[in-house]
C-alpha atoms as a PDB file:
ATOM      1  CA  UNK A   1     -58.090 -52.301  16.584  1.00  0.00           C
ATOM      2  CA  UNK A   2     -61.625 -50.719  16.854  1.00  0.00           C
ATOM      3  CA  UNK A   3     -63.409 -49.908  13.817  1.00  0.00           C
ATOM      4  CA  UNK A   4     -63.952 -46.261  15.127  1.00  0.00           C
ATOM      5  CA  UNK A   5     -60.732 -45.326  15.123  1.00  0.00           C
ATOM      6  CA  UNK A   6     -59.338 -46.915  12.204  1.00  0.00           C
ATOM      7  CA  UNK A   7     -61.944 -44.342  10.585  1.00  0.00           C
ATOM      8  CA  UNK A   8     -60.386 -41.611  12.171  1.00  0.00           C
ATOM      9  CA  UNK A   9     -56.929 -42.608  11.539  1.00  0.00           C
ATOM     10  CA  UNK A  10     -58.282 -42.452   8.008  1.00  0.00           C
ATOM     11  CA  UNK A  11     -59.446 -39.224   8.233  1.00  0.00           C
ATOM     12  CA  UNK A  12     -56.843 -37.783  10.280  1.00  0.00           C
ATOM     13  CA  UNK A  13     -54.705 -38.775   7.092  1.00  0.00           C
ATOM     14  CA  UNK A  14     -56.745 -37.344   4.549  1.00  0.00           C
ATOM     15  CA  UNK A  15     -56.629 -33.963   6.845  1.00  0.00           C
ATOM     16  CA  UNK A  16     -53.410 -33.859   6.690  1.00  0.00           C
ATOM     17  CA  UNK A  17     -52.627 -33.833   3.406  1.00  0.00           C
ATOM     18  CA  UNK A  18     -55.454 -30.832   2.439  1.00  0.00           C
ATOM     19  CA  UNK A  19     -52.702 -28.214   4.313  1.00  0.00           C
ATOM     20  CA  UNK A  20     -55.616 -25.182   3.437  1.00  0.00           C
ATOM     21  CA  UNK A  21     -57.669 -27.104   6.105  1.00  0.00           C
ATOM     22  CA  UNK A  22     -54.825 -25.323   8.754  1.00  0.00           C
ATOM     23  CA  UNK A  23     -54.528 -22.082   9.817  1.00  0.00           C
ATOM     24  CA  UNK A  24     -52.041 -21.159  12.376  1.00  0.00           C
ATOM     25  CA  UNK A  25     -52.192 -18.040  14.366  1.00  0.00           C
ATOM     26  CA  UNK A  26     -49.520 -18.247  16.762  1.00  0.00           C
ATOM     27  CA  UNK A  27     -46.364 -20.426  17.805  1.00  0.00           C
ATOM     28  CA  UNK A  28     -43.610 -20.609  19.766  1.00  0.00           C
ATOM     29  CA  UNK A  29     -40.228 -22.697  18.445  1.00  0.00           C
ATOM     30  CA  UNK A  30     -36.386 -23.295  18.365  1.00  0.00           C
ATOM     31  CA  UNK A  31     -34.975 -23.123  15.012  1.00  0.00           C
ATOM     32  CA  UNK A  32     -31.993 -25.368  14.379  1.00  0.00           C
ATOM     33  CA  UNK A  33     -29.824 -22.859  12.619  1.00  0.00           C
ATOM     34  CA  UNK A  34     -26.168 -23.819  10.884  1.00  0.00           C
ATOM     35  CA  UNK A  35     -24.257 -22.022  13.437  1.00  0.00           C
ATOM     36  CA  UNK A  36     -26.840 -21.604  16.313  1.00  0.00           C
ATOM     37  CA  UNK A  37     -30.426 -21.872  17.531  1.00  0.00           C
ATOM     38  CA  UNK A  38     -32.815 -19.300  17.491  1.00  0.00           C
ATOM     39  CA  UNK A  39     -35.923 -18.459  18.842  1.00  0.00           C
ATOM     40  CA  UNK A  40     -38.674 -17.795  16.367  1.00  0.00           C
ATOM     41  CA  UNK A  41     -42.337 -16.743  16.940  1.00  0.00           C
ATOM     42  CA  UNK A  42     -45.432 -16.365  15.054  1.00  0.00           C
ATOM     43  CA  UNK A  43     -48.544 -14.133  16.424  1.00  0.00           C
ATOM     44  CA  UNK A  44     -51.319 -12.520  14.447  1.00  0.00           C
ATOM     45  CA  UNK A  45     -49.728 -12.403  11.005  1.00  0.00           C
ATOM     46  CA  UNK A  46     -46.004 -11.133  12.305  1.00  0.00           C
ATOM     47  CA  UNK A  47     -42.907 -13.311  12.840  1.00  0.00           C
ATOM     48  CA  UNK A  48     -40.406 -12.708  15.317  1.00  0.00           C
ATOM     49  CA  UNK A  49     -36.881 -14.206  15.098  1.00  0.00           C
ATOM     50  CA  UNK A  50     -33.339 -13.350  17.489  1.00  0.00           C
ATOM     51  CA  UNK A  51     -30.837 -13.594  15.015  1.00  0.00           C
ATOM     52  CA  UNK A  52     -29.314 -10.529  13.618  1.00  0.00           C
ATOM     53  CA  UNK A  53     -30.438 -10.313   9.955  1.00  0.00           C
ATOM     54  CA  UNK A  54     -33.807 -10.243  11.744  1.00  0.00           C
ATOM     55  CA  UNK A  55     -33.344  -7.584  13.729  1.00  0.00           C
ATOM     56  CA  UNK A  56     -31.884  -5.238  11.020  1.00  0.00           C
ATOM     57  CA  UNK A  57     -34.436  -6.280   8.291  1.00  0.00           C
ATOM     58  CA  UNK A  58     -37.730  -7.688   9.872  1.00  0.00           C
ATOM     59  CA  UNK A  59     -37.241 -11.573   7.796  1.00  0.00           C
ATOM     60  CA  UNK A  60     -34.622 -14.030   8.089  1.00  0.00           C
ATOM     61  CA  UNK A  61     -33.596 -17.451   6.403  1.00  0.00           C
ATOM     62  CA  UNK A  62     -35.755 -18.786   9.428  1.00  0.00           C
ATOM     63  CA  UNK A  63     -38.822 -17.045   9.082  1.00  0.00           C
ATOM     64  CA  UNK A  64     -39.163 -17.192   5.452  1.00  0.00           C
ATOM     65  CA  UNK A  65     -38.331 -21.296   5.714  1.00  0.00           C
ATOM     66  CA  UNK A  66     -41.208 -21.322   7.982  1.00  0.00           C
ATOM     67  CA  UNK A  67     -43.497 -18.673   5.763  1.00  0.00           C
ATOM     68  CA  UNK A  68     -42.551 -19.265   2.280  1.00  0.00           C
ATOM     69  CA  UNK A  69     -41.947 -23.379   2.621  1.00  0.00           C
ATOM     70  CA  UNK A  70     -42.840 -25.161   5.626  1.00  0.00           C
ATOM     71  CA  UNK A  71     -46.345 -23.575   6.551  1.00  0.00           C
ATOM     72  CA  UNK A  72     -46.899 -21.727   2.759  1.00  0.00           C
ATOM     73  CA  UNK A  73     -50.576 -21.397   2.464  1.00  0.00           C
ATOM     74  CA  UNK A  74     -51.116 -22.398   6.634  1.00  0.00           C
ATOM     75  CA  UNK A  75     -50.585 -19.328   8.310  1.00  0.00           C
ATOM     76  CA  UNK A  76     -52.090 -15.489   7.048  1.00  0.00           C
ATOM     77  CA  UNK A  77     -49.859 -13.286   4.927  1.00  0.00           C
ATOM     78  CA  UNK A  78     -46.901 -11.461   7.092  1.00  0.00           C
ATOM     79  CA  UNK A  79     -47.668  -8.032   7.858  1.00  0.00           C
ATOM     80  CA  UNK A  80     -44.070  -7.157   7.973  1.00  0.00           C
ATOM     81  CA  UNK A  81     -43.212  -7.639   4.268  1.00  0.00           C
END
């Protein structure tokens, strides 16, 4: 393997565990629910989800697994809390 990128593979490592170096801003995904998927998005601080506890009360088991778990400290503060 090249020297180069066994540096970078290095680095890319380091990266990824320092999760404040990420920021996301928007994204687009399929959430494996229990009972059904659901399409979740993520756009300027505001999730989106299509399941009905969503609809009714703007967060969801889905969005805060993403928010408060998954991506805690990756993506700005929801604007819909």
């Amino acid at each position: 393997m090249e020297y180069g990128i066994i540096g970078k593979i290095e680095k890319a490592k380091r990266y990824s565990e320092e999760r404040e170096r990420f920021r996301f801003t928007k994204f687009d995904l399929t959430f494996h629910g229990d009972n059904n998927d659901h399409h979740v998005t993520f756009d300027n601080g505001a999730f989106t989800c299509d399941c009905e506890f969503f609809i009714t009360h703007l967060r969801c088991a889905h969005t805060m697994a993403l928010e408060d778990y998954l991506l805690k400290n990756m993506i700005p503060a929801s604007q819909q809390a």
